[in-house]
Protein backbone atom coordinates (compact mmCIF):
# COMPACT_ATOMS: atom_id res chain seq x y z
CA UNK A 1 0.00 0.00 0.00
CA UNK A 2 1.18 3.88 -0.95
CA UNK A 3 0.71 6.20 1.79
CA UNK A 4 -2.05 7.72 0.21
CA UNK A 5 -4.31 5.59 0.20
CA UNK A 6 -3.18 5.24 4.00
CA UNK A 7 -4.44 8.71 4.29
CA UNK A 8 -7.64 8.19 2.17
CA UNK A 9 -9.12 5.69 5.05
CA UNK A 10 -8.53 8.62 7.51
CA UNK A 11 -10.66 11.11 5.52
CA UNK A 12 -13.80 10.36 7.15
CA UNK A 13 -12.29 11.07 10.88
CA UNK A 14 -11.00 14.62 9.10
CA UNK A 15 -14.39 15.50 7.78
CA UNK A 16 -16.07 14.66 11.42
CA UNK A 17 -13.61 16.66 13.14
CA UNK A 18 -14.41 19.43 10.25
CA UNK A 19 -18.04 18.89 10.34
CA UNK A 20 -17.92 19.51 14.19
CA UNK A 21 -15.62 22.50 14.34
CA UNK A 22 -17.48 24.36 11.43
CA UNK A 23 -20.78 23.48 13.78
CA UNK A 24 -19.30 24.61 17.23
CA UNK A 25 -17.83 28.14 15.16
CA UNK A 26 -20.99 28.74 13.35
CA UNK A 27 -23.61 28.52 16.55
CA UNK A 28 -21.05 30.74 18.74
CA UNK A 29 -20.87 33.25 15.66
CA UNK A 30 -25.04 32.83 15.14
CA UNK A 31 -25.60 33.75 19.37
CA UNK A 32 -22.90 36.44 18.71
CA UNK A 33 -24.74 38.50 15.76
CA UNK A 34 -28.53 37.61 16.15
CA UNK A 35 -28.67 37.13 20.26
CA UNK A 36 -29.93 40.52 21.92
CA UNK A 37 -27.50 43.32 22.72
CA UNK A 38 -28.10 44.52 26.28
CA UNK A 39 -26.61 47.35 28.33
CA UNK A 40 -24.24 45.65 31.48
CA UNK A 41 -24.80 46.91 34.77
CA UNK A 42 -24.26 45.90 38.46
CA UNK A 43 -27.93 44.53 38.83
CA UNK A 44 -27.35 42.48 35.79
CA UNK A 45 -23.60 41.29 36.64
CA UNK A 46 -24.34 40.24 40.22
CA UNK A 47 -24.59 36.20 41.16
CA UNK A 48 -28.41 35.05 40.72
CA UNK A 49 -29.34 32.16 43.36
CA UNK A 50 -33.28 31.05 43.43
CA UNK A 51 -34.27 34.85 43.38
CA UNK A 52 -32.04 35.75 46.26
CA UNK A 53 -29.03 38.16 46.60
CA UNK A 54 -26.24 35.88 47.01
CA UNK A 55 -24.79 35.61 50.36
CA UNK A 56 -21.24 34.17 51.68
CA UNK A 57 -18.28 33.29 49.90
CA UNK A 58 -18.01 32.40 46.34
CA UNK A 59 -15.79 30.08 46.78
CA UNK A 60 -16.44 27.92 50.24
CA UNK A 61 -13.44 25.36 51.29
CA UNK A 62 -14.63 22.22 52.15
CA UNK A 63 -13.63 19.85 54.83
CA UNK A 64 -10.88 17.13 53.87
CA UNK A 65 -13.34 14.60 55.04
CA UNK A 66 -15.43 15.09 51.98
CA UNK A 67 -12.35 14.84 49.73
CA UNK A 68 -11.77 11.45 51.74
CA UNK A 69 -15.16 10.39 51.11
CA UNK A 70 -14.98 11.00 47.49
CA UNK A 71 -12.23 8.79 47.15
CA UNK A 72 -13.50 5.62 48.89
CA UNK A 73 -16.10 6.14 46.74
CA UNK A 74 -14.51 6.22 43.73
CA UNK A 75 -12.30 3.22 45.07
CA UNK A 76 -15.41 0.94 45.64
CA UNK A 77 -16.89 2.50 42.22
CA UNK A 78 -14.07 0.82 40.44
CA UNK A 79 -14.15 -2.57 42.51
CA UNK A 80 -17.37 -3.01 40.99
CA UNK A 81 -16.05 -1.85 37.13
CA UNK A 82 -13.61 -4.91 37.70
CA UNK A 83 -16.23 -7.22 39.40
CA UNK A 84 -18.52 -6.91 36.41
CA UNK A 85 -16.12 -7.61 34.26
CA UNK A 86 -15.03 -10.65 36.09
CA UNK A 87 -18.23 -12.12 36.48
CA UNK A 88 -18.81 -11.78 32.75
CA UNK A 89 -15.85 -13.99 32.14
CA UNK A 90 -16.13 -15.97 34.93
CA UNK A 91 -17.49 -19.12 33.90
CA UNK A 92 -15.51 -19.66 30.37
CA UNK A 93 -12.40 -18.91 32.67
CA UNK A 94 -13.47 -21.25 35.10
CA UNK A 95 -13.24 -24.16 32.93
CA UNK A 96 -9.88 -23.30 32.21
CA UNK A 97 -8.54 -22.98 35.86
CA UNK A 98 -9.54 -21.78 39.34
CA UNK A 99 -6.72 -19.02 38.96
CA UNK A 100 -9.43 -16.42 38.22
CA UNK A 101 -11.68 -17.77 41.69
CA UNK A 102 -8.39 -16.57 43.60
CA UNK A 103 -7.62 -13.62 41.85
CA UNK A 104 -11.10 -12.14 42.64
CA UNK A 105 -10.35 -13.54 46.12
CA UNK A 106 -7.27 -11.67 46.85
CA UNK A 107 -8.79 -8.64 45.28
CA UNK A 108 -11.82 -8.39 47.18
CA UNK A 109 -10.21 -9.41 50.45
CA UNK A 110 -7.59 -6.78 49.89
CA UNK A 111 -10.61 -4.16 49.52
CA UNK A 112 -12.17 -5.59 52.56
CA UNK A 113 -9.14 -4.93 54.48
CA UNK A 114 -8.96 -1.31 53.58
CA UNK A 115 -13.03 -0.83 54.27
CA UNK A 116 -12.40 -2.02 57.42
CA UNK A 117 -8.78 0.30 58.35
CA UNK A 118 -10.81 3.41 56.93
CA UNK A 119 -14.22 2.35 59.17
CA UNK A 120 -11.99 2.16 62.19
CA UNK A 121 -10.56 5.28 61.18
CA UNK A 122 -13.49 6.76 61.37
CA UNK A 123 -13.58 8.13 57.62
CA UNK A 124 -17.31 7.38 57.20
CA UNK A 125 -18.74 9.14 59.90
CA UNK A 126 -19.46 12.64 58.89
CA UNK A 127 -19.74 14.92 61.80
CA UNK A 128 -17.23 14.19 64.46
């Protein structure tokens, strides 16, 4: 094969990535020159919360617990990716050899350790 017929087979990607430039350019440009022109002024630039003036910081910091949280979360999220996956292939492995039985095993007992490390911790209670 000549290189360009190599490029030929990536024209469609180019005319997608085209296609949704042009798209994204020409709505932006279409707000731009048909959307209404209005006067700025402190009323108009100020935060708007559920018909409220907006009170407090912008910007609150949050506690480190709910960064911990978020994390065990997305750690037991993930066990659950891989479990689904496992279970899917579980029974045409099986056949094969009990390899897959353990390595779920050790992966799930691992997890359990570190639930129980971050419960005695104390990272799931909230308000301490």
């Amino acid at each position: 094969m000549n290189s360009a017929s190599d490029l030929l087979n990536y024209l469609p990607i180019g005319i997608q990535i085209v296609a949704a430039l042009g798209f994204a350019v020409a709505t932006l440009l279409t707000s731009v020159f048909l959307g209404k022109k209005t006067l700025s002024n402190k009323t108009k630039d100020t935060a708007y919360e559920c018909g409220k003036i907006a009170e407090g910081v912008v910007n609150p910091r949050f506690s480190v617990k709910f960064y911990l949280i978020a994390m065990l979360f997305i750690l037991f999220d993930i066990e659950t990716v891989f479990m689904y996956v496992w279970g899917v292939v579980y029974r045409e492995q099986l056949a094969e050899s009990w390899m897959i039985f353990g390595a779920m095993f050790s992966f799930v007992g691992i997890l359990f350790v570190g639930y129980i490390y971050a419960l005695r911790k104390g990272a799931f209670e909230w308000a301490k």
